[in-house]
C-alpha atoms as a PDB file:
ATOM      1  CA  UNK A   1     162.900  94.152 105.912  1.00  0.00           C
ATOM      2  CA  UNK A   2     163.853  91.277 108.290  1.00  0.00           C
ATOM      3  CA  UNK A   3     162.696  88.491 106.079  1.00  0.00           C
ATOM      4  CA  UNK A   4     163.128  85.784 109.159  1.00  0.00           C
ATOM      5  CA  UNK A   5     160.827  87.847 111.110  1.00  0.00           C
ATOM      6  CA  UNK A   6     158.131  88.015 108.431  1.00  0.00           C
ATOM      7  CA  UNK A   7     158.673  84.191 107.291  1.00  0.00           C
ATOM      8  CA  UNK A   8     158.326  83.043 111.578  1.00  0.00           C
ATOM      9  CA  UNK A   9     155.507  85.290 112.030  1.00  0.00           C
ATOM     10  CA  UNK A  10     153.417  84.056 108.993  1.00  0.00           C
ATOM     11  CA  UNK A  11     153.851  80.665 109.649  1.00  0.00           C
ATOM     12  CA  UNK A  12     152.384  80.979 112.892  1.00  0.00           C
ATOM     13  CA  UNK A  13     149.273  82.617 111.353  1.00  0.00           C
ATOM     14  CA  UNK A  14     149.083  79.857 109.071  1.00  0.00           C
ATOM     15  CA  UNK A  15     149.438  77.271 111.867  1.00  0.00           C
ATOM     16  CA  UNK A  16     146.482  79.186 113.521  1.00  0.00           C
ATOM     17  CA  UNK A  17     144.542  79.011 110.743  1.00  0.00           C
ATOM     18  CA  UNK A  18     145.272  75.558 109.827  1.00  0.00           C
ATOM     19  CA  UNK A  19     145.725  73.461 112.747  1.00  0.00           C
ATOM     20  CA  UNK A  20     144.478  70.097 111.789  1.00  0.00           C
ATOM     21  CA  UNK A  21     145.977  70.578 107.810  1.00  0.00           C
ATOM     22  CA  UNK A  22     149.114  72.028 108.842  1.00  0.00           C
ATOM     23  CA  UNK A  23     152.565  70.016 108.992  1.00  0.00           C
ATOM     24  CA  UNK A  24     155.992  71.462 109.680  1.00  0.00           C
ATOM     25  CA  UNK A  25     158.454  69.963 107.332  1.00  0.00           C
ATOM     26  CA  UNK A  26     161.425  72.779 108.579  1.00  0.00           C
ATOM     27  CA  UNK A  27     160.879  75.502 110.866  1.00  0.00           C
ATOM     28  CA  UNK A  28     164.512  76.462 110.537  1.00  0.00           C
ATOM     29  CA  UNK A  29     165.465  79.939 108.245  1.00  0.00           C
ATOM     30  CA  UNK A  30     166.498  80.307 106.031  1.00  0.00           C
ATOM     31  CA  UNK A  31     164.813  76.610 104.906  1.00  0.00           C
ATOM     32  CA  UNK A  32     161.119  76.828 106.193  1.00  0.00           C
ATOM     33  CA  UNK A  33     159.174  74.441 104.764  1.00  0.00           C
ATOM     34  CA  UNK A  34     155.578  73.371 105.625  1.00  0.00           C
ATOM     35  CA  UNK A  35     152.478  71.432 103.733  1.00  0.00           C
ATOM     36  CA  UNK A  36     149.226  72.410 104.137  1.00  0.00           C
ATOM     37  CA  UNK A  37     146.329  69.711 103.133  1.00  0.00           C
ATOM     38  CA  UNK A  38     143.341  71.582 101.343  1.00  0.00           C
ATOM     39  CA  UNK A  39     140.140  69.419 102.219  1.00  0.00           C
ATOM     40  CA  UNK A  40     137.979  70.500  99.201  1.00  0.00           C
ATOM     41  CA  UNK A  41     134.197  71.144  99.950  1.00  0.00           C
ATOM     42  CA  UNK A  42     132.591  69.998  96.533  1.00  0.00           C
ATOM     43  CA  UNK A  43     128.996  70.998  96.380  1.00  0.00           C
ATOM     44  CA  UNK A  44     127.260  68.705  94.130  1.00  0.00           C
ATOM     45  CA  UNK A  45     124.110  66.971  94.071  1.00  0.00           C
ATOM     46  CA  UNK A  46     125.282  63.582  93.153  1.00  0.00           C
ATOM     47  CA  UNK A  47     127.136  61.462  95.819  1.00  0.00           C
ATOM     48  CA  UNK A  48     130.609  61.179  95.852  1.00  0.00           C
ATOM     49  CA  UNK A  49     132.593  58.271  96.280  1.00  0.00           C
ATOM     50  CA  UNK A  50     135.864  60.277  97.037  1.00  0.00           C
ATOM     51  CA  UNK A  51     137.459  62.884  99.174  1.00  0.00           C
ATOM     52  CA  UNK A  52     139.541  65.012  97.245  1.00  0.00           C
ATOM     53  CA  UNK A  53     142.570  66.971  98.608  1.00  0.00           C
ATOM     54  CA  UNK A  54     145.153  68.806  97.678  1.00  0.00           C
ATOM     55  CA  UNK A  55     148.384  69.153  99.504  1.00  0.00           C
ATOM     56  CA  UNK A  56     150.488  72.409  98.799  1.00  0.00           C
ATOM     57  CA  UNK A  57     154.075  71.988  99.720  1.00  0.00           C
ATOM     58  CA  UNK A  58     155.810  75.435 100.105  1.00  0.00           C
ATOM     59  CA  UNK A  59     159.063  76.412 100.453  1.00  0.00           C
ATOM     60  CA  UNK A  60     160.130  80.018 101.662  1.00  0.00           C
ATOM     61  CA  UNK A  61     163.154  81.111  99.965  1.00  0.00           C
ATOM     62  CA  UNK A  62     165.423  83.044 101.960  1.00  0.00           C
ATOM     63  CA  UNK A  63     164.218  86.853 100.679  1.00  0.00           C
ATOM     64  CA  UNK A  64     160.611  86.162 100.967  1.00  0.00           C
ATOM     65  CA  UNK A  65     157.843  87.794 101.301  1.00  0.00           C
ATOM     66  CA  UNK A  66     160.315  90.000  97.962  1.00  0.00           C
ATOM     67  CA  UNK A  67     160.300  86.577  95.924  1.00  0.00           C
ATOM     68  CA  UNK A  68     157.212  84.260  95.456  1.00  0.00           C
ATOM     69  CA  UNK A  69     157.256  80.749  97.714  1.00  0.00           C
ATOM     70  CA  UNK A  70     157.820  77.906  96.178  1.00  0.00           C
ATOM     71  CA  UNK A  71     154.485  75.540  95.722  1.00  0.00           C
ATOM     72  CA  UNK A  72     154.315  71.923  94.213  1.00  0.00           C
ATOM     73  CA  UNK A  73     150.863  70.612  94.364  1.00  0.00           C
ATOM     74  CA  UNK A  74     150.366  66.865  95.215  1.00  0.00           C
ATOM     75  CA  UNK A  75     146.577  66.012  94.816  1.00  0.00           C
ATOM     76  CA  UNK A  76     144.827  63.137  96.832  1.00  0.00           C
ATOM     77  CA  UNK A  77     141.927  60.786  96.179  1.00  0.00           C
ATOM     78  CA  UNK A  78     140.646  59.145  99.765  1.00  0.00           C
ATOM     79  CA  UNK A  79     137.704  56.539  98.760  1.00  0.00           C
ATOM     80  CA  UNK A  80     134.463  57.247 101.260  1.00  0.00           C
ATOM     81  CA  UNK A  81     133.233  53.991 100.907  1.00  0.00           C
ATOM     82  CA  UNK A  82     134.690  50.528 102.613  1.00  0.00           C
ATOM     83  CA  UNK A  83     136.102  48.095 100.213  1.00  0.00           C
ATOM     84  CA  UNK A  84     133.017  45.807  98.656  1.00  0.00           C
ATOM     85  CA  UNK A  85     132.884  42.116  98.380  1.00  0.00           C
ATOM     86  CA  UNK A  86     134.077  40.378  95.566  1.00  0.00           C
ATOM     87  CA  UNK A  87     130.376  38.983  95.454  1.00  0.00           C
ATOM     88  CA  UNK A  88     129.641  42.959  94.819  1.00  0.00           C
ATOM     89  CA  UNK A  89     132.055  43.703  93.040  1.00  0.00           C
ATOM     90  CA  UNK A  90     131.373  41.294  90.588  1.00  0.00           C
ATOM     91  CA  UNK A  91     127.425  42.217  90.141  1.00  0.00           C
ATOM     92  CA  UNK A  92     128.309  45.481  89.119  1.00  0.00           C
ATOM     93  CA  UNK A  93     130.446  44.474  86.407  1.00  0.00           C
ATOM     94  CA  UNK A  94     128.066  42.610  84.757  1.00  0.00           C
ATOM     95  CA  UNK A  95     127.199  44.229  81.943  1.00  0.00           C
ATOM     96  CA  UNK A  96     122.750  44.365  81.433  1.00  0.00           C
ATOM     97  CA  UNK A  97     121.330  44.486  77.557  1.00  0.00           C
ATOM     98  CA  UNK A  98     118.197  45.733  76.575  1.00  0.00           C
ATOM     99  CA  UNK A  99     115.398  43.714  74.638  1.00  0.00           C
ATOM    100  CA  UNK A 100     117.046  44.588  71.552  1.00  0.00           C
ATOM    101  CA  UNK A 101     120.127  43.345  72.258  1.00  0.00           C
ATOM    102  CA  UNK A 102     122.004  46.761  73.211  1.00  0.00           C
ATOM    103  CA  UNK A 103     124.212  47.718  76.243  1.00  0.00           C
ATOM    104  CA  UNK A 104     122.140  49.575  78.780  1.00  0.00           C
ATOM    105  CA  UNK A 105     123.494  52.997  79.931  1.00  0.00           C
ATOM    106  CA  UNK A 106     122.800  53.230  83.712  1.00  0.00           C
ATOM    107  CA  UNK A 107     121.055  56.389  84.132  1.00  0.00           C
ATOM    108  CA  UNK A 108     123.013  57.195  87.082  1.00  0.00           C
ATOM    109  CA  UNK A 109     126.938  58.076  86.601  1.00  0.00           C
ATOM    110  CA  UNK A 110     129.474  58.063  88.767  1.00  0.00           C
ATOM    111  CA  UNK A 111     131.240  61.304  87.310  1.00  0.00           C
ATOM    112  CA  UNK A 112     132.868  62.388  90.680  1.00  0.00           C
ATOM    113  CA  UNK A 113     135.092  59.153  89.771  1.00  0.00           C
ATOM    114  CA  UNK A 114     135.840  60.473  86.486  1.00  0.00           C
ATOM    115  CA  UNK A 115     137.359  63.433  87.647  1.00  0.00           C
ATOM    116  CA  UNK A 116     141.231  63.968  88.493  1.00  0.00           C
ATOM    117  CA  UNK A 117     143.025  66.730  89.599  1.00  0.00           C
ATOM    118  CA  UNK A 118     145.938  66.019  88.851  1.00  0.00           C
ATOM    119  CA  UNK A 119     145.212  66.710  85.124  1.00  0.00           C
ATOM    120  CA  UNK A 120     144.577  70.229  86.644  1.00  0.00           C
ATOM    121  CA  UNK A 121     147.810  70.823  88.380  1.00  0.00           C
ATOM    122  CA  UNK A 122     150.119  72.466  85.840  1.00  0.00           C
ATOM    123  CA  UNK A 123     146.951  74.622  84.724  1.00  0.00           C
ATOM    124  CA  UNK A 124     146.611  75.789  88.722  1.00  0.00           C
ATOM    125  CA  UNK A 125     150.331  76.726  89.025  1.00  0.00           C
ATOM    126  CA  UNK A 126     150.343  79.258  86.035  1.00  0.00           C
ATOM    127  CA  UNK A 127     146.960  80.959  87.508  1.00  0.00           C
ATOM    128  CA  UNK A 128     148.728  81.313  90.862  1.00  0.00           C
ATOM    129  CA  UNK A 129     151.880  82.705  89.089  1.00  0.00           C
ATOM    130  CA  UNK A 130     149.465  85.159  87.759  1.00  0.00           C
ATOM    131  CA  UNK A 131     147.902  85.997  90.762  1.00  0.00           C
ATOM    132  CA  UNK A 132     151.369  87.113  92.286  1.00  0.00           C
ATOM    133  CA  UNK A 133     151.778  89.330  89.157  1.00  0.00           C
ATOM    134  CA  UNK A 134     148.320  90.917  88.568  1.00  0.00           C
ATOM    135  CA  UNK A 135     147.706  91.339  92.646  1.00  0.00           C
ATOM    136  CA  UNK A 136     150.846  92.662  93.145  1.00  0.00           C
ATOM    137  CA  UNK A 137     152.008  89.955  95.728  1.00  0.00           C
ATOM    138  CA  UNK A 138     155.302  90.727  96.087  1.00  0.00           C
ATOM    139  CA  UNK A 139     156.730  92.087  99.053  1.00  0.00           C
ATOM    140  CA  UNK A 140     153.562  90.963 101.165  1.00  0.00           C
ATOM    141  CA  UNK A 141     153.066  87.971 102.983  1.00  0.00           C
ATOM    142  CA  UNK A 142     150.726  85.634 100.301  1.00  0.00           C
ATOM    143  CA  UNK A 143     151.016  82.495 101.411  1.00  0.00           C
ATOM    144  CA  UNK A 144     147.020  82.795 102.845  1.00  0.00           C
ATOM    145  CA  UNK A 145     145.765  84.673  99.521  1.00  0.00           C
ATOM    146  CA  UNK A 146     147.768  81.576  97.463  1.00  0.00           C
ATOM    147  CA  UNK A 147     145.909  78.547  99.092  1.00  0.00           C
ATOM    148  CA  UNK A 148     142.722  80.137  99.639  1.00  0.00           C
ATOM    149  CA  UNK A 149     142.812  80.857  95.880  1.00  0.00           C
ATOM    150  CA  UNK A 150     143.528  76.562  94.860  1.00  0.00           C
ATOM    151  CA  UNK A 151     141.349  76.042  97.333  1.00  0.00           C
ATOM    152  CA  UNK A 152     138.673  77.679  94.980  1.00  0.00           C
ATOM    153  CA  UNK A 153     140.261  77.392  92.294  1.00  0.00           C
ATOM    154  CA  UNK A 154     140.163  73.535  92.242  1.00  0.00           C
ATOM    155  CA  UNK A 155     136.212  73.407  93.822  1.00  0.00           C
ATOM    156  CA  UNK A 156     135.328  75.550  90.524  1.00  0.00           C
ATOM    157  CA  UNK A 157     137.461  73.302  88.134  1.00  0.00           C
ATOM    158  CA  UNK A 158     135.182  70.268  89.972  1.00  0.00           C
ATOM    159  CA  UNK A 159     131.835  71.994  89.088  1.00  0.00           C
ATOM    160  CA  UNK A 160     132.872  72.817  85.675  1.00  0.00           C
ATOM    161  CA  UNK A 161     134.072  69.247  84.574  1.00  0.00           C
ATOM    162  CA  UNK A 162     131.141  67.753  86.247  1.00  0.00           C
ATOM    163  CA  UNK A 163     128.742  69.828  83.751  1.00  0.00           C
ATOM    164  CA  UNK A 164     130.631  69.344  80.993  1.00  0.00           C
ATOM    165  CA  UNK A 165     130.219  64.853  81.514  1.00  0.00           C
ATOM    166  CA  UNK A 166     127.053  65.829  82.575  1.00  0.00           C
ATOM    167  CA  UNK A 167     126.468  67.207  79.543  1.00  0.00           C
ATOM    168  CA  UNK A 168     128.387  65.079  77.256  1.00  0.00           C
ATOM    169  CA  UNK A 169     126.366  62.074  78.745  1.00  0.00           C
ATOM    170  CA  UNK A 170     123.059  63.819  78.114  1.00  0.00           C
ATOM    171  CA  UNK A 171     123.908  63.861  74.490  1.00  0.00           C
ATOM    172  CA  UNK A 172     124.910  60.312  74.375  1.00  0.00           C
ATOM    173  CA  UNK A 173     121.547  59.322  75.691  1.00  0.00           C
ATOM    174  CA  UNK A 174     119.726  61.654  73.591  1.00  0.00           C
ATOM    175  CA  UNK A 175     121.540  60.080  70.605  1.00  0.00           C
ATOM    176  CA  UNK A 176     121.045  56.221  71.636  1.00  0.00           C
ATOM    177  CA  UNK A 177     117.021  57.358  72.146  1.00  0.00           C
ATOM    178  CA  UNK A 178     117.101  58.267  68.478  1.00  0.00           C
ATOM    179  CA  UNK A 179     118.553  55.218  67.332  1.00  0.00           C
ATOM    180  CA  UNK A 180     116.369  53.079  69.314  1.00  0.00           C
ATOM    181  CA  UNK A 181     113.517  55.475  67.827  1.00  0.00           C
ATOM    182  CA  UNK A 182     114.425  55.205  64.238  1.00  0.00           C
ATOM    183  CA  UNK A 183     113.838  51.384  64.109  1.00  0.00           C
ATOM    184  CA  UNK A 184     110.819  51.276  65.232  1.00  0.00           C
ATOM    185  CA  UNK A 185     109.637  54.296  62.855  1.00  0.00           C
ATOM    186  CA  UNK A 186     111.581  53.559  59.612  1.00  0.00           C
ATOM    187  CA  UNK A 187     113.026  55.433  56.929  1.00  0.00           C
ATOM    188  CA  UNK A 188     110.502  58.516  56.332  1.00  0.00           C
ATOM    189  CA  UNK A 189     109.108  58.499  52.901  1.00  0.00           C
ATOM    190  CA  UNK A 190     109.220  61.234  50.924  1.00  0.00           C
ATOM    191  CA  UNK A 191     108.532  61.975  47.173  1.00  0.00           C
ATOM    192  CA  UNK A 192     111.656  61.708  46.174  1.00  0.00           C
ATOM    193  CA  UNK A 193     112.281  58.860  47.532  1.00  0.00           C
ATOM    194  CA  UNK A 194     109.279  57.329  46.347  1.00  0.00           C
ATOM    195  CA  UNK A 195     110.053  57.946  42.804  1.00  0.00           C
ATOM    196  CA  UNK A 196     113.349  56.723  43.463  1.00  0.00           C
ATOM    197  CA  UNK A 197     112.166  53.465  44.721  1.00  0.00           C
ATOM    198  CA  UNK A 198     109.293  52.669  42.055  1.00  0.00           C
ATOM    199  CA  UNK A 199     112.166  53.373  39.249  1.00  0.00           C
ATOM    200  CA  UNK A 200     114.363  50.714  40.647  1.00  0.00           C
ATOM    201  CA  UNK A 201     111.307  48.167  41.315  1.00  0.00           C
ATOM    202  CA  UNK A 202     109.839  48.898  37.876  1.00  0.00           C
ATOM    203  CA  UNK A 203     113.315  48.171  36.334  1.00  0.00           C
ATOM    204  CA  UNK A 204     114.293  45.384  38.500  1.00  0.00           C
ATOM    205  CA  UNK A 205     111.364  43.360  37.400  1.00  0.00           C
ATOM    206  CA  UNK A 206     111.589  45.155  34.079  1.00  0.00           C
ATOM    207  CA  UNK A 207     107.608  46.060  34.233  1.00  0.00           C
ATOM    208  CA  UNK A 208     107.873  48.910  31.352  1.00  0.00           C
ATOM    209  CA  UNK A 209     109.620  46.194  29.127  1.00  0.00           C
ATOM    210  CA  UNK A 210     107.005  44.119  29.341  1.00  0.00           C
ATOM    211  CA  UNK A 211     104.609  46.831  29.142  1.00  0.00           C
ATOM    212  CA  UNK A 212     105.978  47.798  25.933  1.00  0.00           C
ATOM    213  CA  UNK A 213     105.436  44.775  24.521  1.00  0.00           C
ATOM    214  CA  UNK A 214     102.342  43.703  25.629  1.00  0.00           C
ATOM    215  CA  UNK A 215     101.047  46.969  24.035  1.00  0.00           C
ATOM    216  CA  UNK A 216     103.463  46.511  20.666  1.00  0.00           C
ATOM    217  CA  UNK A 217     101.792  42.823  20.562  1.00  0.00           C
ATOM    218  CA  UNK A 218      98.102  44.650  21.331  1.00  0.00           C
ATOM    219  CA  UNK A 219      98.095  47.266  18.523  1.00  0.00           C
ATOM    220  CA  UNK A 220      99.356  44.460  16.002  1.00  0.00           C
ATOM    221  CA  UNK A 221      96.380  41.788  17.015  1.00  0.00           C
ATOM    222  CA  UNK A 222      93.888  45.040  16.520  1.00  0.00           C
ATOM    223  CA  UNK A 223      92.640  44.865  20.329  1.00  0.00           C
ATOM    224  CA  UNK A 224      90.252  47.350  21.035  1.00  0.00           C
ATOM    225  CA  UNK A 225      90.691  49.936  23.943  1.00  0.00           C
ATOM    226  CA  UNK A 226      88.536  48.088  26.000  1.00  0.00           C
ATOM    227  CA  UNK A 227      89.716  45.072  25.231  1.00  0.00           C
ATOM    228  CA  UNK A 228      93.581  46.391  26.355  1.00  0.00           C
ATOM    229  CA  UNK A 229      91.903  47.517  29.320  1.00  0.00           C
ATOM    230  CA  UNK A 230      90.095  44.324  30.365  1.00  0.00           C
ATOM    231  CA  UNK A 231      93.777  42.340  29.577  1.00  0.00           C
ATOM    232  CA  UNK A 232      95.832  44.370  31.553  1.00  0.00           C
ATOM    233  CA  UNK A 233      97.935  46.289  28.597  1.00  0.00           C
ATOM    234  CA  UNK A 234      96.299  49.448  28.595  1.00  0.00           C
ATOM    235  CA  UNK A 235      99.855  52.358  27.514  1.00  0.00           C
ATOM    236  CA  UNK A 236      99.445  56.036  28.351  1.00  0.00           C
ATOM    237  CA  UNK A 237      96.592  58.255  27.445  1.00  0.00           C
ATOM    238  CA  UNK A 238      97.944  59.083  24.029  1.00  0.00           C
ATOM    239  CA  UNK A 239      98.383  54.634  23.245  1.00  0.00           C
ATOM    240  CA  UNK A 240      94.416  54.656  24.387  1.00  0.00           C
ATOM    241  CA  UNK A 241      93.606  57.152  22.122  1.00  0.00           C
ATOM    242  CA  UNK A 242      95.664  56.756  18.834  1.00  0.00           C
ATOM    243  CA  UNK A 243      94.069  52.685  19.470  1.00  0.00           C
ATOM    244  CA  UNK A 244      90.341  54.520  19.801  1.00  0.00           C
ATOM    245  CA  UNK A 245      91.100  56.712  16.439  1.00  0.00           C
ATOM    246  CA  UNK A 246      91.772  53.503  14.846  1.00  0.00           C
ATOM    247  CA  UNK A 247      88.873  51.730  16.103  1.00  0.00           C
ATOM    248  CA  UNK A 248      86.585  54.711  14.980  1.00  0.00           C
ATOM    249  CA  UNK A 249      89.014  54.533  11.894  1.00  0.00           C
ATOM    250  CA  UNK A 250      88.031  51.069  11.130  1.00  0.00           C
ATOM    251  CA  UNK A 251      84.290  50.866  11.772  1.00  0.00           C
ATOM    252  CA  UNK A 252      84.012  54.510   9.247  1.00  0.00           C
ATOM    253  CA  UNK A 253      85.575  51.854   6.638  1.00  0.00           C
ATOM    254  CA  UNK A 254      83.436  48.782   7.066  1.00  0.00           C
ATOM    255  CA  UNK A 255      80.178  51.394   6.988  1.00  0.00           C
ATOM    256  CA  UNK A 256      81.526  52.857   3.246  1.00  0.00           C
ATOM    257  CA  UNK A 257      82.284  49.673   1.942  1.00  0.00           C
ATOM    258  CA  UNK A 258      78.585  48.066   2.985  1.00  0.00           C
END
């Protein structure tokens, strides 16, 4: 194989294909050496305040298209918006509460900000080194197949970490709903609760103790059921009706002895 005849061929084909992107760095062999700047077409439906691009540097070594190029990836953040006042600026820092005192989310995020590729990069150059192996690369000229594939690659990895904020946001909303829900509804009362509640209360103010007593103090002073009733000390069932035996008890008593 005459590798310089391969290597000068493709990079014409690649200079064909890439006139505007492509920049000749060495067109000497056995050093060529080119960059090729990947405009990335991100498909989204918010707006975007930044170009993304990624420039592939490659170097041919000197038995190529037998041994795989060498890449290094440099990615590239272009802001699509002119630089804002400091009047601007400043009004969207402000930070707006709510009537209760809370931080208001703004419903619209900027996520397109949020997301780098450089945190991408290493995970890009293993996928391409697999890509050589598993399409069987070698001994073919790849440098086309290579950036077409970062090229999607990276508009894929855009999509995917855009749903996944999108997501994660949705759930932070959903959750600060909730909160601002539950204090306007309470704490739901249940029967356990309840119980739990009226113990505490009953021995905070210690109402049985009293209770106890007022009906100890009752069945000495010989008040009548009714007469519990109409104080306020009326016990149980069973106090009412072991204090209406004794009334019965009583009156049998007073008949016998008159």
């Amino acid at each position: 194989m005459n590798y310089e005849e391969e290597q000068v061929q493709e990079l014409e084909v690649l200079q064909s294909i890439y006139p505007d992107e492509f920049t000749i760095l060495n067109e000497t062999y056995p050093n060529i050496h080119f960059q090729i700047d990947i405009k990335l077409e991100l498909d989204t439906e918010i707006e975007l305040k930044k170009e993304h691009i990624i420039s592939v540097d490659i170097q041919l070594p000197e038995t190529y298209p037998d041994v795989a190029p060498i890449l290094s990836l440099d990615p590239q953040e272009i802001s699509l918006k002119e630089e804002e006042s400091d009047s601007e600026s400043e009004d969207e820092d402000e930070v707006e509460f709510d009537e209760h005192g809370n931080i208001v989310i703004s419903k619209v995020q900027d996520f397109g900000s949020k997301i780098h590729f450089k945190d991408h990069v290493n995970e890009l150059l293993v996928t391409i080194e697999e890509q050589i192996e598993t399409d069987m690369l070698i001994g073919m000229q790849m440098c086309f197949a290579l950036i077409s594939t970062i090229k999607e690659n990276c508009e894929q990895w855009f999509q995917d970490e855009l749903k996944t904020l999108e997501k994660a946001w949705e759930r932070e909303t959903e959750k600060r709903e909730q909160e601002e829900q539950a204090k306007f509804n309470g704490t739901k009362v249940t029967k356990e609760s309840y119980l739990e509640w009226r113990a505490a209360f009953r021995n905070e103010l210690k109402i049985d103790e009293r209770d106890n007593i007022r009906r100890l103090k009752a069945h000495n002073d010989k008040l009548t059921g009714k007469q519990m009733f109409e104080q306020g000390v009326a016990g149980t069932i069973e106090d009412e009706l072991e204090i209406n035996n004794n009334d019965e008890l009583s009156e049998s008593m007073e008949k016998i002895q008159l």
